[in-house]
C-alpha atoms as a PDB file:
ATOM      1  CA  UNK A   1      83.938  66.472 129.567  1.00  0.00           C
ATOM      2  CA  UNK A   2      82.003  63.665 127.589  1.00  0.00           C
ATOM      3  CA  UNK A   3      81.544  60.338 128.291  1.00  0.00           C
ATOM      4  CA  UNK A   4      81.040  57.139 125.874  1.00  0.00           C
ATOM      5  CA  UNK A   5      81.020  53.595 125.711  1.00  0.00           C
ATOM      6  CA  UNK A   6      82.354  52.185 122.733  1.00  0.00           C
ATOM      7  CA  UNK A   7      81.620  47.820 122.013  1.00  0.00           C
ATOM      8  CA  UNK A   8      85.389  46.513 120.773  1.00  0.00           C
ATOM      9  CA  UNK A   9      85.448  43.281 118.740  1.00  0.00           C
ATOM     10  CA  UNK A  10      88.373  41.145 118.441  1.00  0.00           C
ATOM     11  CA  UNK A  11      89.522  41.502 122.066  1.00  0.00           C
ATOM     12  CA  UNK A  12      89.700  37.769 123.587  1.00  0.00           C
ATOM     13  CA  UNK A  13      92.371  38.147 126.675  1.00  0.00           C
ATOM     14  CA  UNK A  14      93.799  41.043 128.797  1.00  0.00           C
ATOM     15  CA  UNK A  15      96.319  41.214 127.166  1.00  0.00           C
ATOM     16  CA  UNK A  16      93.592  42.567 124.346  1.00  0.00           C
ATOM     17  CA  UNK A  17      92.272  44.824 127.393  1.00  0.00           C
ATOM     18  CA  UNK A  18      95.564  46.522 128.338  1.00  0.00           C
ATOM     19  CA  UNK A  19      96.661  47.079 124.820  1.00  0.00           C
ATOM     20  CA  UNK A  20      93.381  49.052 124.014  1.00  0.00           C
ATOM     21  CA  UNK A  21      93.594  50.932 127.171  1.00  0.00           C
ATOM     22  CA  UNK A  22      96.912  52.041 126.645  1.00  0.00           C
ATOM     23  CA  UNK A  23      96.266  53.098 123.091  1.00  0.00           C
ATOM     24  CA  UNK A  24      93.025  55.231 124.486  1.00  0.00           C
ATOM     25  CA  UNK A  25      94.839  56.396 127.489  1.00  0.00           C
ATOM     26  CA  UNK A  26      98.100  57.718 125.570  1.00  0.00           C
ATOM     27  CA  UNK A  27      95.650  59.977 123.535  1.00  0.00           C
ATOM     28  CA  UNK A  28      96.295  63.508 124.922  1.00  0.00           C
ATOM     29  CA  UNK A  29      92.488  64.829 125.909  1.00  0.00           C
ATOM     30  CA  UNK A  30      91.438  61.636 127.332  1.00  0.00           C
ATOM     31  CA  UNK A  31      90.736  61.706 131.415  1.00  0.00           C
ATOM     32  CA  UNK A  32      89.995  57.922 132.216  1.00  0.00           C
ATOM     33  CA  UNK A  33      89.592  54.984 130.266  1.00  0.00           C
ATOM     34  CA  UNK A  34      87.908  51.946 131.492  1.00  0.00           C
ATOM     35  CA  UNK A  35      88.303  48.248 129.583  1.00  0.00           C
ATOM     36  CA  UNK A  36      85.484  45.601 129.863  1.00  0.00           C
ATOM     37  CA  UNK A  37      86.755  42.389 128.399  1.00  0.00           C
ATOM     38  CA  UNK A  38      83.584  40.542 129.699  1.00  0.00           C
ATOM     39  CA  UNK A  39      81.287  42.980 127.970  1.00  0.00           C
ATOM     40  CA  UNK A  40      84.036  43.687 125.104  1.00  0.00           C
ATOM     41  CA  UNK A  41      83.650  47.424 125.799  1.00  0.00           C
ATOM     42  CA  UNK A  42      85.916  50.407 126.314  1.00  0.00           C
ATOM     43  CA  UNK A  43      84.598  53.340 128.460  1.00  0.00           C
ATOM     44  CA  UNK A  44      86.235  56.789 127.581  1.00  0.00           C
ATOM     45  CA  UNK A  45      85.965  60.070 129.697  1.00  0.00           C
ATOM     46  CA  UNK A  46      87.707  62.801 127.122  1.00  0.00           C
ATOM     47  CA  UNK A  47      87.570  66.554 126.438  1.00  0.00           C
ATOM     48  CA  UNK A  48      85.938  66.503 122.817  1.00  0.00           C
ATOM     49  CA  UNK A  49      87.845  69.802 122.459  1.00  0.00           C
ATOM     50  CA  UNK A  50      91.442  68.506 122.680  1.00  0.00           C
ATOM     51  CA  UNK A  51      90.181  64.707 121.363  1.00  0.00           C
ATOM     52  CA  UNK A  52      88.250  64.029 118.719  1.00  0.00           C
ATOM     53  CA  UNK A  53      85.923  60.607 118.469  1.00  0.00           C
ATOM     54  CA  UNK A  54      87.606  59.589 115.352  1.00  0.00           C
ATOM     55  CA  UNK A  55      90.906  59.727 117.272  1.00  0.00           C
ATOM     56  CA  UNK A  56      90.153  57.664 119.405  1.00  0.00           C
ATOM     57  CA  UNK A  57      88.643  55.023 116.942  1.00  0.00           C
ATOM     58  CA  UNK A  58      91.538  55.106 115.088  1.00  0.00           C
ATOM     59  CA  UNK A  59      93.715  54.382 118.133  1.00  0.00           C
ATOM     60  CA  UNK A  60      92.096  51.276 118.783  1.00  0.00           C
ATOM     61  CA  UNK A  61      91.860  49.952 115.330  1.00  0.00           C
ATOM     62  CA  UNK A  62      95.893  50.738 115.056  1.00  0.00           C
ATOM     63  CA  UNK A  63      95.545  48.165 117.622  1.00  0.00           C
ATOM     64  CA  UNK A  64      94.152  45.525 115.550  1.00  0.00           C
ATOM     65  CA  UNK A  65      90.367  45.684 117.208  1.00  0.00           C
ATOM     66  CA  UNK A  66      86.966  46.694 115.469  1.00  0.00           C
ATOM     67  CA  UNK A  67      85.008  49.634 116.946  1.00  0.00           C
ATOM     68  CA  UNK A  68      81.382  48.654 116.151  1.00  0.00           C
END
């Protein structure tokens, strides 16, 4: 299991919050994902072995948010 915390721009309401974590979440590998609109982050708890990093970067972006 790995953990990461991941700063989101773009995200300005929750609907912005529940959008990326339901993108994150539906990824098949990932355990828990956590949403900080206050602190625009996204904390992920995934199995790097069934989810890769550039998955889940790509499944916010499809979102219309910048991973920085």
């Amino acid at each position: 299991m790995e953990k990461t915390v991941l700063n989101i721009e773009g995200m300005s309401c929750s609907h912005c919050e529940n959008a990326v974590k339901k993108a994150v979440g539906a990824l098949a590998g990932v355990k828990k994902t956590s949403v900080s609109l206050e602190r625009k982050t996204v904390t992920i708890e995934f199995e790097p072995s069934e989810v890769s990093f550039e998955k889940i970067k790509n499944a916010i972006e499809e979102q219309g948010y910048d991973v920085v």
